[in-house]
Protein backbone atom coordinates (compact mmCIF):
# COMPACT_ATOMS: atom_id res chain seq x y z
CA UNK A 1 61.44 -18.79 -24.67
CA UNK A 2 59.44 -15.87 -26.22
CA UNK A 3 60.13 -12.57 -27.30
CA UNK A 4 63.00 -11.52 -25.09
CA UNK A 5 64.79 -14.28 -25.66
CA UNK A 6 65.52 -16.19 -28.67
CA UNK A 7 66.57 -20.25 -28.46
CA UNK A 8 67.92 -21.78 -31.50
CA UNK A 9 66.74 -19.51 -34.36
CA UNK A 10 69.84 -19.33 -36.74
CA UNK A 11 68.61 -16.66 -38.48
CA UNK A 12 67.66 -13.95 -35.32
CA UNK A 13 70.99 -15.31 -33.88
CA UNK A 14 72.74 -14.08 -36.76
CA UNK A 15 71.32 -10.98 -37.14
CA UNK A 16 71.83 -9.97 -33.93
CA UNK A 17 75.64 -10.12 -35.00
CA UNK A 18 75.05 -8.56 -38.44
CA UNK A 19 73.23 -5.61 -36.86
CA UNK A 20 75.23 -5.13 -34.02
CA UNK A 21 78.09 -5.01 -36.43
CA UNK A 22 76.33 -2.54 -38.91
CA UNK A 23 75.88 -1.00 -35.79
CA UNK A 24 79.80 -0.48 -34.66
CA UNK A 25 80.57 0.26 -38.29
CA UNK A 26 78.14 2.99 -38.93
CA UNK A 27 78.46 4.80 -35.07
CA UNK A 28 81.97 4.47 -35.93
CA UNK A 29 82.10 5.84 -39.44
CA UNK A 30 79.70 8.49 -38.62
CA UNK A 31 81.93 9.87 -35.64
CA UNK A 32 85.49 9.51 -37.58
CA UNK A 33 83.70 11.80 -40.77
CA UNK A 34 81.46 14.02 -38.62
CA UNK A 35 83.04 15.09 -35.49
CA UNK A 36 83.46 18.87 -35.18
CA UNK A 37 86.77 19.82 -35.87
CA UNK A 38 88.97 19.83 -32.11
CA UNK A 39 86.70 16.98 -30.45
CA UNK A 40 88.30 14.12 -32.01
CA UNK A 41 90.71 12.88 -28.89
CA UNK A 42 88.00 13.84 -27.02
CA UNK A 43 85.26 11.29 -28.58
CA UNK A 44 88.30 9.06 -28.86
CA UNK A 45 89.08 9.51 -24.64
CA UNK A 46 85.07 8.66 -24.75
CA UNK A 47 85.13 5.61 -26.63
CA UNK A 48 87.66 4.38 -24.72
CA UNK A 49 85.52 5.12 -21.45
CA UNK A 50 82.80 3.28 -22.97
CA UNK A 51 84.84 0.38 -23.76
CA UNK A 52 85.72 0.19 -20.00
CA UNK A 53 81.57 0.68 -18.78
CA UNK A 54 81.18 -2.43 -20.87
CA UNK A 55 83.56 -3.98 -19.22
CA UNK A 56 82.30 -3.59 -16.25
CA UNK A 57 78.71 -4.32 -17.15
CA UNK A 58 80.12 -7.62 -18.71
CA UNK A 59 80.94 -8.69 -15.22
CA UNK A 60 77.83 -7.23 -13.57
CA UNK A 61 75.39 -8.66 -16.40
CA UNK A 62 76.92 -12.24 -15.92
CA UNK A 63 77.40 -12.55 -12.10
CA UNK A 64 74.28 -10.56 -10.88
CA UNK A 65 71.87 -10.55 -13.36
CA UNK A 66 71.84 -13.75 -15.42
CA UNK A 67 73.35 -15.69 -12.03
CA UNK A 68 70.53 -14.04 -9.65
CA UNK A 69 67.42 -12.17 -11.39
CA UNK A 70 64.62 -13.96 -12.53
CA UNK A 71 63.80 -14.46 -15.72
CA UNK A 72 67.57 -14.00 -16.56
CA UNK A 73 68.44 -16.73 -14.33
CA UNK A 74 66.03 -19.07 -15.83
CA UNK A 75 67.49 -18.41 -19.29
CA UNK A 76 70.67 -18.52 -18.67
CA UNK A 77 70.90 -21.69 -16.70
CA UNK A 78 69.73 -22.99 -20.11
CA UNK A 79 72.63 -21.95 -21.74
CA UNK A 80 74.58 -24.02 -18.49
CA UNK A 81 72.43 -26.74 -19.73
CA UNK A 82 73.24 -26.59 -22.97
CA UNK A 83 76.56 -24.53 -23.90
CA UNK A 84 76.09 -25.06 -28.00
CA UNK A 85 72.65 -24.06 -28.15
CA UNK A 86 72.24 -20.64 -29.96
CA UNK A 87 70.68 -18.50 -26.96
CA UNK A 88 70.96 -14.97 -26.66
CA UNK A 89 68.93 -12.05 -25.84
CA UNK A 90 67.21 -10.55 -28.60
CA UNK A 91 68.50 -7.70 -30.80
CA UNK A 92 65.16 -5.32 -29.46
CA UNK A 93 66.49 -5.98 -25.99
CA UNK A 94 69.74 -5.17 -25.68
CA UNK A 95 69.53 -2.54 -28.24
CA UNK A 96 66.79 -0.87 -26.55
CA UNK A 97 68.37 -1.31 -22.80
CA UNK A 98 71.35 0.55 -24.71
CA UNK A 99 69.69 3.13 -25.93
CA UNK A 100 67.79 3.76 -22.27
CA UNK A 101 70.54 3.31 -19.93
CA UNK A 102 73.74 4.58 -22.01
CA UNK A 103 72.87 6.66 -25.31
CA UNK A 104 70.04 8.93 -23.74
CA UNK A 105 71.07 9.16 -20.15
CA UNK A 106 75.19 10.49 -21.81
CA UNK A 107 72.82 12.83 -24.24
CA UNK A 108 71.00 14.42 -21.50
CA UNK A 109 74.11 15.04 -19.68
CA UNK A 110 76.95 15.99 -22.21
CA UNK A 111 76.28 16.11 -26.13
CA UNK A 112 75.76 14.29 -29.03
CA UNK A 113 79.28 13.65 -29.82
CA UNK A 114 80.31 12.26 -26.34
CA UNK A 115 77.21 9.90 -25.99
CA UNK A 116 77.56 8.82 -29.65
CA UNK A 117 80.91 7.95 -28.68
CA UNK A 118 80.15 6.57 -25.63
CA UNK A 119 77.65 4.20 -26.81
CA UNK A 120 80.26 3.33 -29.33
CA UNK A 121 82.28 2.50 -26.86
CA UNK A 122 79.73 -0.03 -24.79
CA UNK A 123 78.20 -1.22 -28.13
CA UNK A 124 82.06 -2.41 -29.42
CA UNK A 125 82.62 -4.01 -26.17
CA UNK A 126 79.29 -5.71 -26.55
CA UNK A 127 80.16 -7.11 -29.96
CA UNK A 128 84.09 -8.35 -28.66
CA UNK A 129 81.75 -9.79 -25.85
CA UNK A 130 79.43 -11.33 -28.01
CA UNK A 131 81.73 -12.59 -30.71
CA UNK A 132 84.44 -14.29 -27.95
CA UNK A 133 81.54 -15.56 -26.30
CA UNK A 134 80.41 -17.35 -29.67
CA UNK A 135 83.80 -18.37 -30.16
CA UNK A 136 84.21 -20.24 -27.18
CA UNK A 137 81.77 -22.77 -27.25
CA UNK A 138 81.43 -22.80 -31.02
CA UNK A 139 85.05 -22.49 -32.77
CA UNK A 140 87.95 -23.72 -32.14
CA UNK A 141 90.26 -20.87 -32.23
CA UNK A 142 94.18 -21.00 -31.85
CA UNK A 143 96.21 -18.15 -29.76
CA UNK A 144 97.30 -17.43 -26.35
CA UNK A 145 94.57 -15.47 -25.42
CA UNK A 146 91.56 -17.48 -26.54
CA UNK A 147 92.81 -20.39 -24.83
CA UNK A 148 92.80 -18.66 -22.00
CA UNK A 149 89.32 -17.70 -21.79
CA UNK A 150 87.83 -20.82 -22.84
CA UNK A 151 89.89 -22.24 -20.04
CA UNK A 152 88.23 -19.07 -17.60
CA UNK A 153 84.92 -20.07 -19.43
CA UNK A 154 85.01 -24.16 -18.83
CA UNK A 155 85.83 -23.17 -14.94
CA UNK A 156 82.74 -21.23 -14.80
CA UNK A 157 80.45 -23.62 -16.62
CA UNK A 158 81.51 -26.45 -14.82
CA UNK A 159 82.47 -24.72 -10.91
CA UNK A 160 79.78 -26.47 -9.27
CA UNK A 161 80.18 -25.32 -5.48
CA UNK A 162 77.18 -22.78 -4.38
CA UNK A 163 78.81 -20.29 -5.60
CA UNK A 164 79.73 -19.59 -9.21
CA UNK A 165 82.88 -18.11 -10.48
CA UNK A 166 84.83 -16.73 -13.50
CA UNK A 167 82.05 -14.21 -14.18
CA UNK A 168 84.26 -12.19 -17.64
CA UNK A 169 83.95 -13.36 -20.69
CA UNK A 170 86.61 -11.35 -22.33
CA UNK A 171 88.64 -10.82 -19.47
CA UNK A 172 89.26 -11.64 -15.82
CA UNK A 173 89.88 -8.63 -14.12
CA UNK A 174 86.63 -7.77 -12.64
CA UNK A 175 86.57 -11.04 -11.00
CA UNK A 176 90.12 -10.89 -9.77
CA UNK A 177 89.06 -7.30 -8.20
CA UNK A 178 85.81 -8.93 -6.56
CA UNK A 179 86.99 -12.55 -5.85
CA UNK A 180 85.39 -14.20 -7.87
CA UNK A 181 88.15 -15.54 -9.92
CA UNK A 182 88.88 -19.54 -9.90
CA UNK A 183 89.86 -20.33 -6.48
CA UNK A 184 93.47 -20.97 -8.20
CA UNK A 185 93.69 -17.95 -9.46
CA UNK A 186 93.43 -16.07 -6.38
């Protein structure tokens, strides 16, 4: 599928974990030894907040982009197609359309601190969404919670009326707020 997109390559599927995980470790490392003395709850309060853009973005990503913008439709109706296939965006993608739309943008308008945090924040929730998302079509995985969303996930692989539903990955809230949850569910 090219350079944005990577299909079945183990190893860039992998590393897209590994760095993203370097990533949350180093950000995170860097802002619990470095953070100017009386800003901690603050970059805390701003992790959080990132946490809660992601998110958010989850549910817009899923239901707007990859579910109606071309080429991200394209690719991810071949994940539809086939659920165990290792497809994901690649690492230079997201990374970069992090660094554009959440690191530089928070810069520019607060500090260093808050947009490191920030991005923390969005980069964390990217790796929770990233890892469940692995999980659920790859693992089998025992607890309450997991269950749950590879229930949420099956209904919105296989809802096959015009419109699709069950948008979160890691949660369901979005789509309760927006109606998009499974028609049960509502």
């Amino acid at each position: 599928m090219g350079f944005w997109t990577i299909d079945n390559s183990k190893w860039a599927y992998r590393l897209d974990f590994a760095l993203y995980a370097v990533a949350v470790v180093a950000l995170g490392l860097l802002l619990v030894l470095r953070t100017p003395e009386g800003l901690q709850w603050l970059v805390l309060a701003y992790t959080a907040t990132g946490l809660f853009i992601w998110s958010g973005v989850e549910y817009v990503l899923h239901r707007f982009v990859l579910h109606g913008m071309q080429p991200f439709t394209r690719w991810h109706e071949a994940h539809h197609e086939r659920p165990a296939a290792l497809i994901c965006s690649s690492t230079f993608l997201s990374a970069g359309l992090i660094l554009l739309l959440v690191f530089l943008p928070a810069w520019l308008a607060l500090e260093v601190w808050r947009a490191s945090a920030l991005t923390l924040g969005v980069v964390g929730g990217y790796v929770m969404y990233a890892a469940t998302h692995h999980a659920l079509h790859h693992w089998r995985v025992p607890g309450r919670w997991m269950q749950q969303r590879k229930l949420w996930h099956a209904r919105h692989h296989h809802h096959h009326s015009e419109h699709a539903v069950c948008f979160g990955v890691t949660h369901a809230v979005w789509d309760r707020v927006f109606g998009t949850a499974y028609p049960k569910e509502k």
